[in-house]
C-alpha atoms as a PDB file:
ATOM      1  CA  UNK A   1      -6.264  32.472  -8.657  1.00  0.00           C
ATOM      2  CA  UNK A   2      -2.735  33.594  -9.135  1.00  0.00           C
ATOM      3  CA  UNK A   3       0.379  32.192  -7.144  1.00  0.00           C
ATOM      4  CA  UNK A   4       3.225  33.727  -7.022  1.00  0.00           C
ATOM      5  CA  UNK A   5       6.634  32.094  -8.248  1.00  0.00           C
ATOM      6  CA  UNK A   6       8.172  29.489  -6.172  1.00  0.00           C
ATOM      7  CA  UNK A   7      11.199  28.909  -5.337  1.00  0.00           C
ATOM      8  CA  UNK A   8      11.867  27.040  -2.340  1.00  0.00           C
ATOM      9  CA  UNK A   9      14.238  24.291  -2.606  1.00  0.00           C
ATOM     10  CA  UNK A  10      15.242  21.367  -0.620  1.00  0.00           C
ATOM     11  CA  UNK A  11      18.218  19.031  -1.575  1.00  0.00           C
ATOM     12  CA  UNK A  12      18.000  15.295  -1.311  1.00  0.00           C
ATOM     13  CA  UNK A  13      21.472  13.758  -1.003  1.00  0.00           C
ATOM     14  CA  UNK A  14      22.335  10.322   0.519  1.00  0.00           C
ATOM     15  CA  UNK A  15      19.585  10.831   3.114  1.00  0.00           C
ATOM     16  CA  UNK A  16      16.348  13.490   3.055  1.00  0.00           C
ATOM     17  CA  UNK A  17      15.065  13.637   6.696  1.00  0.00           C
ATOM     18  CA  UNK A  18      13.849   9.793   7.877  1.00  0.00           C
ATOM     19  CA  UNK A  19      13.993   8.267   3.996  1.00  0.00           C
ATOM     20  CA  UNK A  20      16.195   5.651   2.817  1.00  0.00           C
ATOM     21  CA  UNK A  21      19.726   6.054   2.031  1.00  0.00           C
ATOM     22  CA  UNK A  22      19.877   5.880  -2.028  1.00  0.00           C
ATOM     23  CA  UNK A  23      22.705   3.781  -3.873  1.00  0.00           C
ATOM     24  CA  UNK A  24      23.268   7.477  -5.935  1.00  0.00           C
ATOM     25  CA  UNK A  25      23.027  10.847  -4.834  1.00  0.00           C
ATOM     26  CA  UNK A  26      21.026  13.012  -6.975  1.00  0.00           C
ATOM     27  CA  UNK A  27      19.852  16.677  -6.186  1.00  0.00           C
ATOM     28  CA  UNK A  28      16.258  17.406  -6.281  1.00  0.00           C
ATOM     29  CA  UNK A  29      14.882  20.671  -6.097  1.00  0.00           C
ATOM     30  CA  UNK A  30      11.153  21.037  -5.439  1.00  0.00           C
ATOM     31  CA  UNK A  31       9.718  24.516  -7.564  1.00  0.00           C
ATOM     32  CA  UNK A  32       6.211  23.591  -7.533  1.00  0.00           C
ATOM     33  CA  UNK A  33       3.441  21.553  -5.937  1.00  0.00           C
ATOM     34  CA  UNK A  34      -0.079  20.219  -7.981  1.00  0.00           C
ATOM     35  CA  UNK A  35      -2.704  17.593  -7.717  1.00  0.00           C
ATOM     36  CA  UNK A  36      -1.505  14.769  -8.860  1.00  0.00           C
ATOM     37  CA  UNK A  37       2.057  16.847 -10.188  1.00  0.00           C
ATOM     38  CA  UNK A  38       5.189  18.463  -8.924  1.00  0.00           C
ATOM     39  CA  UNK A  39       7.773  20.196 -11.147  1.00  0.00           C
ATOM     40  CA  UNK A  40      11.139  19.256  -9.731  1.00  0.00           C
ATOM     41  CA  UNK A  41      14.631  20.438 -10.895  1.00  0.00           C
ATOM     42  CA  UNK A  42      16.499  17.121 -10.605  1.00  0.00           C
ATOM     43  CA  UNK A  43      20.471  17.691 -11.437  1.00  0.00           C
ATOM     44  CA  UNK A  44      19.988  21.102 -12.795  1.00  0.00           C
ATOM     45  CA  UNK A  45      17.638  19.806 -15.307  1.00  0.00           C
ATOM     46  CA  UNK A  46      13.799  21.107 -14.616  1.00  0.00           C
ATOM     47  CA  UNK A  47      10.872  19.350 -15.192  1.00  0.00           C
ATOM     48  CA  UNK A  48       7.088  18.477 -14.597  1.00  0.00           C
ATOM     49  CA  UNK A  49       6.448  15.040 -13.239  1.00  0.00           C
ATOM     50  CA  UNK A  50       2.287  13.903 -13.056  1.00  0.00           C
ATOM     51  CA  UNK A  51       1.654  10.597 -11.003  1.00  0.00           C
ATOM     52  CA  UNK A  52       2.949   8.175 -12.595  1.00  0.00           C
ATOM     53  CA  UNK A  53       6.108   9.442 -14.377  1.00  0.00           C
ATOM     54  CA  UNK A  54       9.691   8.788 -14.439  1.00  0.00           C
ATOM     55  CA  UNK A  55      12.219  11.312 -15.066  1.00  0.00           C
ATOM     56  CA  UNK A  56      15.042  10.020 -17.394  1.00  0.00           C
ATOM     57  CA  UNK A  57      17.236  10.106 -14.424  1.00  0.00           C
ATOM     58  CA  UNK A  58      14.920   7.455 -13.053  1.00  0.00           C
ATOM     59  CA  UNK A  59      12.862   9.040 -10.277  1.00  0.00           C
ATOM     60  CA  UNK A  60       9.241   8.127 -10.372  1.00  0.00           C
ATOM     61  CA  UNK A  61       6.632  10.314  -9.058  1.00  0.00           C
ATOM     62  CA  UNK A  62       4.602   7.897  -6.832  1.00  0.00           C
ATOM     63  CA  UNK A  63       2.040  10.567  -5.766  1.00  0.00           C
ATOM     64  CA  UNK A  64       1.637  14.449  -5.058  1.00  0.00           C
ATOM     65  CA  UNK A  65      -0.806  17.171  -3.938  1.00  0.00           C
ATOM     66  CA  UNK A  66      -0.136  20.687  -3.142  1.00  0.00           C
ATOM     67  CA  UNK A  67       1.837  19.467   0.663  1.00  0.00           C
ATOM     68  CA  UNK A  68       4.219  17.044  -0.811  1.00  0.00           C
ATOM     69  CA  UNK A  69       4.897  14.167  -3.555  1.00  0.00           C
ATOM     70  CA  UNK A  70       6.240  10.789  -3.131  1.00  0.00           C
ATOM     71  CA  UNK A  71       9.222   9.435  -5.405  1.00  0.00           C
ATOM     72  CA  UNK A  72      10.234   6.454  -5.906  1.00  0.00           C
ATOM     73  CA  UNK A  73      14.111   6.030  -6.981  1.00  0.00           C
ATOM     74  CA  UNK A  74      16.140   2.986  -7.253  1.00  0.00           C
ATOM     75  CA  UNK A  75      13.042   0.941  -5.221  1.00  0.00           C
ATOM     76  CA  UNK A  76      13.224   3.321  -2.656  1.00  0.00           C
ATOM     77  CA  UNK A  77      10.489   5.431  -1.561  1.00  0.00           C
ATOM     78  CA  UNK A  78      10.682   9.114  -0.331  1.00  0.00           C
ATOM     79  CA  UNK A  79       8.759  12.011   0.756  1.00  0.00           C
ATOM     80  CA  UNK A  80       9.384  15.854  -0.220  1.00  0.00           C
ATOM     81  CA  UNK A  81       7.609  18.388   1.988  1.00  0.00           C
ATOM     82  CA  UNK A  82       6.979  22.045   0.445  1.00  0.00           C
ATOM     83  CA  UNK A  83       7.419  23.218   4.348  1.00  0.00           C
ATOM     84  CA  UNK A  84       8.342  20.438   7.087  1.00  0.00           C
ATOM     85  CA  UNK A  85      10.938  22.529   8.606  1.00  0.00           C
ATOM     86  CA  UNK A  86      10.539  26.118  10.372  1.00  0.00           C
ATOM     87  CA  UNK A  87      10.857  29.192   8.125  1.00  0.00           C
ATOM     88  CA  UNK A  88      14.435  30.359   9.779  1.00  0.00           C
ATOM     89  CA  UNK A  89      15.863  26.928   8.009  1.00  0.00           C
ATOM     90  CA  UNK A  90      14.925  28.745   4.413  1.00  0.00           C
ATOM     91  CA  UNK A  91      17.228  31.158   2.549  1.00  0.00           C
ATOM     92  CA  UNK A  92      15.214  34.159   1.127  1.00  0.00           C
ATOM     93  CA  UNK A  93      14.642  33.644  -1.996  1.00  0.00           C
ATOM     94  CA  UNK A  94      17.131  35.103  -4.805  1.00  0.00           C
ATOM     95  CA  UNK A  95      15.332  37.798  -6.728  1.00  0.00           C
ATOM     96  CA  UNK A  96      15.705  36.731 -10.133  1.00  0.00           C
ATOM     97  CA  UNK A  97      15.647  38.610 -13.306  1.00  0.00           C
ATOM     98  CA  UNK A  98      15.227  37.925 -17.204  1.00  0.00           C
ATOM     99  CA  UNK A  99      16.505  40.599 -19.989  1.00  0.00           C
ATOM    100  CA  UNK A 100      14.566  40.303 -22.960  1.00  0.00           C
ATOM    101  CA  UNK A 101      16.605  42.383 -26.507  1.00  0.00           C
ATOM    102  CA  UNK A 102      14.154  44.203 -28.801  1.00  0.00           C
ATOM    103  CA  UNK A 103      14.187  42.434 -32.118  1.00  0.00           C
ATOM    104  CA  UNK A 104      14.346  44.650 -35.535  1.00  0.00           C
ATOM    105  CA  UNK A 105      10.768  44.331 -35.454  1.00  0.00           C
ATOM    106  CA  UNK A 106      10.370  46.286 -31.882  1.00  0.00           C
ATOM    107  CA  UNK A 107       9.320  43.157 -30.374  1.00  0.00           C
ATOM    108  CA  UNK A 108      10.128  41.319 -27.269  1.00  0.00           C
ATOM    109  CA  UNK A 109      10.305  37.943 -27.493  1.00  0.00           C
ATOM    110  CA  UNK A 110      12.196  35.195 -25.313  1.00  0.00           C
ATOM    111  CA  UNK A 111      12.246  31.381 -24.846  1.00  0.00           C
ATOM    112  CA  UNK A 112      10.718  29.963 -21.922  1.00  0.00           C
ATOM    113  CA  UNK A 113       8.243  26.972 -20.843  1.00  0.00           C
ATOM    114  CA  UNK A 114       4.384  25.597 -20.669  1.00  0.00           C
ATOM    115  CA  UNK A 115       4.062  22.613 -18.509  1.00  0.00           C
ATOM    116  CA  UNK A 116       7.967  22.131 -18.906  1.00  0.00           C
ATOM    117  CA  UNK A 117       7.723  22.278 -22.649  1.00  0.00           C
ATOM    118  CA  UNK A 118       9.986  24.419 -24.560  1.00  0.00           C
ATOM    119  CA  UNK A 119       8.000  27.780 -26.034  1.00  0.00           C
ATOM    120  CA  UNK A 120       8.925  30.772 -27.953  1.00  0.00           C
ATOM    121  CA  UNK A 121       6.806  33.662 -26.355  1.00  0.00           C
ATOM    122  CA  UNK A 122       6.329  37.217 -27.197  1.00  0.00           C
ATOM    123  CA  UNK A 123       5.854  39.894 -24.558  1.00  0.00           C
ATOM    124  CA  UNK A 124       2.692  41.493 -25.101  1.00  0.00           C
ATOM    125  CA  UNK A 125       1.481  43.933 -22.170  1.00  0.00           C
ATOM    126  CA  UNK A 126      -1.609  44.867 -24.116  1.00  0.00           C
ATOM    127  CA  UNK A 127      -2.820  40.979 -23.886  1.00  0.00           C
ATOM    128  CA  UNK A 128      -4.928  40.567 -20.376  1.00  0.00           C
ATOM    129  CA  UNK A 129      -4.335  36.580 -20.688  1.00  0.00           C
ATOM    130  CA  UNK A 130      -1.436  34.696 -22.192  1.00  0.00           C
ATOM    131  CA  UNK A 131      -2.824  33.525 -25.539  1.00  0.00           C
ATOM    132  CA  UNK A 132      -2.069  30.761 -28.223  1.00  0.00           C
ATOM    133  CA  UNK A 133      -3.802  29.256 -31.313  1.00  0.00           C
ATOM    134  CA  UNK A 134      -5.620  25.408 -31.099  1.00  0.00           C
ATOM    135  CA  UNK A 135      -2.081  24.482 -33.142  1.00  0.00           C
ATOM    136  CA  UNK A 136       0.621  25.294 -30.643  1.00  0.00           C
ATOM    137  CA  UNK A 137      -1.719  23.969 -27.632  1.00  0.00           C
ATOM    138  CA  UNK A 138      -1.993  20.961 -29.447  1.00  0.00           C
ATOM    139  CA  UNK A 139       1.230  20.366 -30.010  1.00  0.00           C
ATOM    140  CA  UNK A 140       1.948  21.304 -26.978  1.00  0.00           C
ATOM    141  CA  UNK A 141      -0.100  18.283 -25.118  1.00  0.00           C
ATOM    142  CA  UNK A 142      -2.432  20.971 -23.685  1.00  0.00           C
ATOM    143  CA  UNK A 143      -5.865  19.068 -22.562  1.00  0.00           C
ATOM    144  CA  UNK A 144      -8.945  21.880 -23.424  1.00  0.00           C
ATOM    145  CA  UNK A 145     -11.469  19.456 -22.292  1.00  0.00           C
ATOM    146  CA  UNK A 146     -11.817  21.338 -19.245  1.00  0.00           C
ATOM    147  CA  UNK A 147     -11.194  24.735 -20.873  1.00  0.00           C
ATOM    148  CA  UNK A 148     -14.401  27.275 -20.215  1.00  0.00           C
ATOM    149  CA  UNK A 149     -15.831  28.624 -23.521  1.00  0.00           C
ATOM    150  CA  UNK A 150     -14.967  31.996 -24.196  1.00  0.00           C
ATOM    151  CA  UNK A 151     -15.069  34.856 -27.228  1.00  0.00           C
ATOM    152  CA  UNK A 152     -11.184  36.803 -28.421  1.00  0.00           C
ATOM    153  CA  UNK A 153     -11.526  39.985 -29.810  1.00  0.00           C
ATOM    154  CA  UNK A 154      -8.397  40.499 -32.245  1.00  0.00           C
ATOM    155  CA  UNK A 155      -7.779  42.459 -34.858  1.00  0.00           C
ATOM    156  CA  UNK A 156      -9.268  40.206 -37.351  1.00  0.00           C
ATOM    157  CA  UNK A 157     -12.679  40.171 -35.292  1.00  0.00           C
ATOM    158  CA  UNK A 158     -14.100  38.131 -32.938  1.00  0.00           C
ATOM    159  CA  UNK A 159     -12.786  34.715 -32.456  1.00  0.00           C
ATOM    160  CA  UNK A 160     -14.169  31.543 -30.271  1.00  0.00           C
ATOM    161  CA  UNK A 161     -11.433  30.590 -27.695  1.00  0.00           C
ATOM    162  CA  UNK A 162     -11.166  28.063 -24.243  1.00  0.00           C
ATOM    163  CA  UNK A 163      -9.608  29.320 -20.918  1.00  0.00           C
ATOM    164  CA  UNK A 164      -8.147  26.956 -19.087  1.00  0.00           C
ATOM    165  CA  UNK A 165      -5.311  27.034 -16.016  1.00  0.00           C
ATOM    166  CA  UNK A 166      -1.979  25.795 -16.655  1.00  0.00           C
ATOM    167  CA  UNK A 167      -0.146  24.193 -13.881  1.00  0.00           C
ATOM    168  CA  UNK A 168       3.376  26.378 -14.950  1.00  0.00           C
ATOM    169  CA  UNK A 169       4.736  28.862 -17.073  1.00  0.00           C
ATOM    170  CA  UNK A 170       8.800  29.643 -16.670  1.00  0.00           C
ATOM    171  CA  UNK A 171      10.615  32.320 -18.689  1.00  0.00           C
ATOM    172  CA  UNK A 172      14.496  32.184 -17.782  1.00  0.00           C
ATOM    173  CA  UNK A 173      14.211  31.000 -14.567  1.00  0.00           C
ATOM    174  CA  UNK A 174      10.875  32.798 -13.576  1.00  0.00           C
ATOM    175  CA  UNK A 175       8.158  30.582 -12.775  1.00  0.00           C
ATOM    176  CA  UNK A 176       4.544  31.182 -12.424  1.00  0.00           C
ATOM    177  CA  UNK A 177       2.236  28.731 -11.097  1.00  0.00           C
ATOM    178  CA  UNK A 178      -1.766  28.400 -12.330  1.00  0.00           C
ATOM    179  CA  UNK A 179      -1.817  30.790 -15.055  1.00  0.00           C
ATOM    180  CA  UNK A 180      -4.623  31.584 -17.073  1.00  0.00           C
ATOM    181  CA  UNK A 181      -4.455  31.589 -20.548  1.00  0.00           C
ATOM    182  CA  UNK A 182      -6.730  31.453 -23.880  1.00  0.00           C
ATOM    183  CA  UNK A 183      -6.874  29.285 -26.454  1.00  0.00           C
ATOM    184  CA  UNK A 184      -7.710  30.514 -29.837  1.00  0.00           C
ATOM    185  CA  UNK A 185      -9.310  28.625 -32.885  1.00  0.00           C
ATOM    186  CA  UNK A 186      -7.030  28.520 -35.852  1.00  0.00           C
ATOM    187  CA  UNK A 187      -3.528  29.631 -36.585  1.00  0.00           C
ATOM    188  CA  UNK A 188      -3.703  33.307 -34.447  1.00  0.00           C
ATOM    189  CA  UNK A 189      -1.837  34.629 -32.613  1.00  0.00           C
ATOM    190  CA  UNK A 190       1.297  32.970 -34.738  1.00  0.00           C
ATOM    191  CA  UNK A 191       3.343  33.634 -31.267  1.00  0.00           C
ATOM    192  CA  UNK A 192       2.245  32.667 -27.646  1.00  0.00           C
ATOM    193  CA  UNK A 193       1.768  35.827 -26.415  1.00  0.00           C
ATOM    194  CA  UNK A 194       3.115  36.437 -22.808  1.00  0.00           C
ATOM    195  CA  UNK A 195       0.106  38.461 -21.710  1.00  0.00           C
ATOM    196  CA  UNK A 196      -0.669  40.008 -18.336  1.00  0.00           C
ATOM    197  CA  UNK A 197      -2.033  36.287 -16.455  1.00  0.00           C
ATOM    198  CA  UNK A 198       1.892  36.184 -16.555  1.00  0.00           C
ATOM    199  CA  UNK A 199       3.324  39.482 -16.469  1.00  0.00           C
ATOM    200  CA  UNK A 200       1.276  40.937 -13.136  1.00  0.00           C
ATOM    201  CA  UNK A 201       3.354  38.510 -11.456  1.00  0.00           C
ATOM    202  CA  UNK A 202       6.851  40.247 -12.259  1.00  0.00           C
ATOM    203  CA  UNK A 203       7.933  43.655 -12.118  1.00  0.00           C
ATOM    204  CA  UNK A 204       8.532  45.175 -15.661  1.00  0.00           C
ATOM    205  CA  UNK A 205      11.254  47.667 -16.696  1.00  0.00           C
ATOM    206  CA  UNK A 206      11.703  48.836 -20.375  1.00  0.00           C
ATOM    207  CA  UNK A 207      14.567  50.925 -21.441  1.00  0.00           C
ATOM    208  CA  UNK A 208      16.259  51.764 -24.685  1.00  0.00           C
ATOM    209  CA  UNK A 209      15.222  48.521 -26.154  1.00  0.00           C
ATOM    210  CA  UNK A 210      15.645  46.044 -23.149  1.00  0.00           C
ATOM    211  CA  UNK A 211      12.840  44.681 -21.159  1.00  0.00           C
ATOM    212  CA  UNK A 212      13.826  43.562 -17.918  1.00  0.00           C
ATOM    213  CA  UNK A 213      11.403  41.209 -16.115  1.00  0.00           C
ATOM    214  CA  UNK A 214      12.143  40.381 -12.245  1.00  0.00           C
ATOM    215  CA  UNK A 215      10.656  37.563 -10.119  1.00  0.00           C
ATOM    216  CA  UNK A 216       8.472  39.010  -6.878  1.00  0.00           C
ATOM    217  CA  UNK A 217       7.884  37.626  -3.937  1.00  0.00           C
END
């Protein structure tokens, strides 16, 4: 199942709610909510904590499901609730939008994230499923233990592949939550291709060379 992008924030200074006062303020931003993982933006800087984990900044990730996550920071413990307060206390979220440049090529392709990792994709509306070879998924810490077996048709034939469910995919500052994607044998597709798993989550707009993706809600 697809969720849409998330965006709800909430901002843990000297005090969130009832938790302990911490010796240093930091500012945590919850984007996303998992079993066992949340992907916080703490000072700016985003990225996916599992149970277990401690961000370079120090904050531990004591435990999570798809309601809230414990952190630990400093020998403190706190709680982050998606929604503990009523919906009037929430800003609308800020539509958000990513321009993508044709290449010389006639290609769009734009840096964004798997998991929190760093990935080059290309935009590729004819793709039903974002897709990558074995290589890139492996090097990209991707676990295809759980992945379903599955058949690519590409232009070089038939290929065996694994779908799986990643937790996130981000491109600019659009973030998708439980994408499906395949996973190809081999070295193709050369490029993760930013297929429609993704895409149906954003509105598209192509003109005279730009490709405009824009976060929906």
């Amino acid at each position: 199942m697809m969720c849409r992008p998330i965006y709800r924030s909430f901002l843990l200074t000297a005090m969130l709610l009832s938790s302990p006062v911490f010796a240093e303020q930091l500012d945590i931003e919850v984007v996303g909510l998992f079993s066992n993982a949340a992907l916080l933006r703490i000072d700016g800087r985003q990225m996916l904590l599992r149970t277990g984990e401690k961000s370079p900044e120090g904050v531990t990730l004591i435990d999570a499901n798809s309601r809230e996550a414990i952190i630990e920071y400093q020998n403190e413990h706190s709680t982050l609730f998606r929604s503990n307060r009523i919906a009037s206390e929430f800003k609308k979220p800020e539509v958000v939008s990513v321009s993508v440049q044709m290449n010389e090529r006639g290609q769009y392709i734009t840096m964004g994230s798997i998991n929190g990792r760093p990935v080059s994709f290309l935009i590729d509306t004819g793709a039903n499923i974002v897709a990558m070879n074995s290589e890139m998924a492996k090097s990209l810490g991707i676990d295809l233990s759980g992945g379903k077996e599955a058949a690519s048709n590409t232009a070089g034939g038939v290929i065996r592949s694994r779908e799986i469910t990643l937790e996130s995919v981000q491109v600019g500052e659009i973030i998708v939550t439980n994408v499906r994607i395949a996973v190809l044998e081999g070295k193709f597709p050369t490029e993760v291709l930013l297929g429609m798993s993704f895409l149906k989550s954003v509105k598209m707009q192509e003109n005279a060379g730009l490709m405009v993706l824009t976060s929906q809600f």
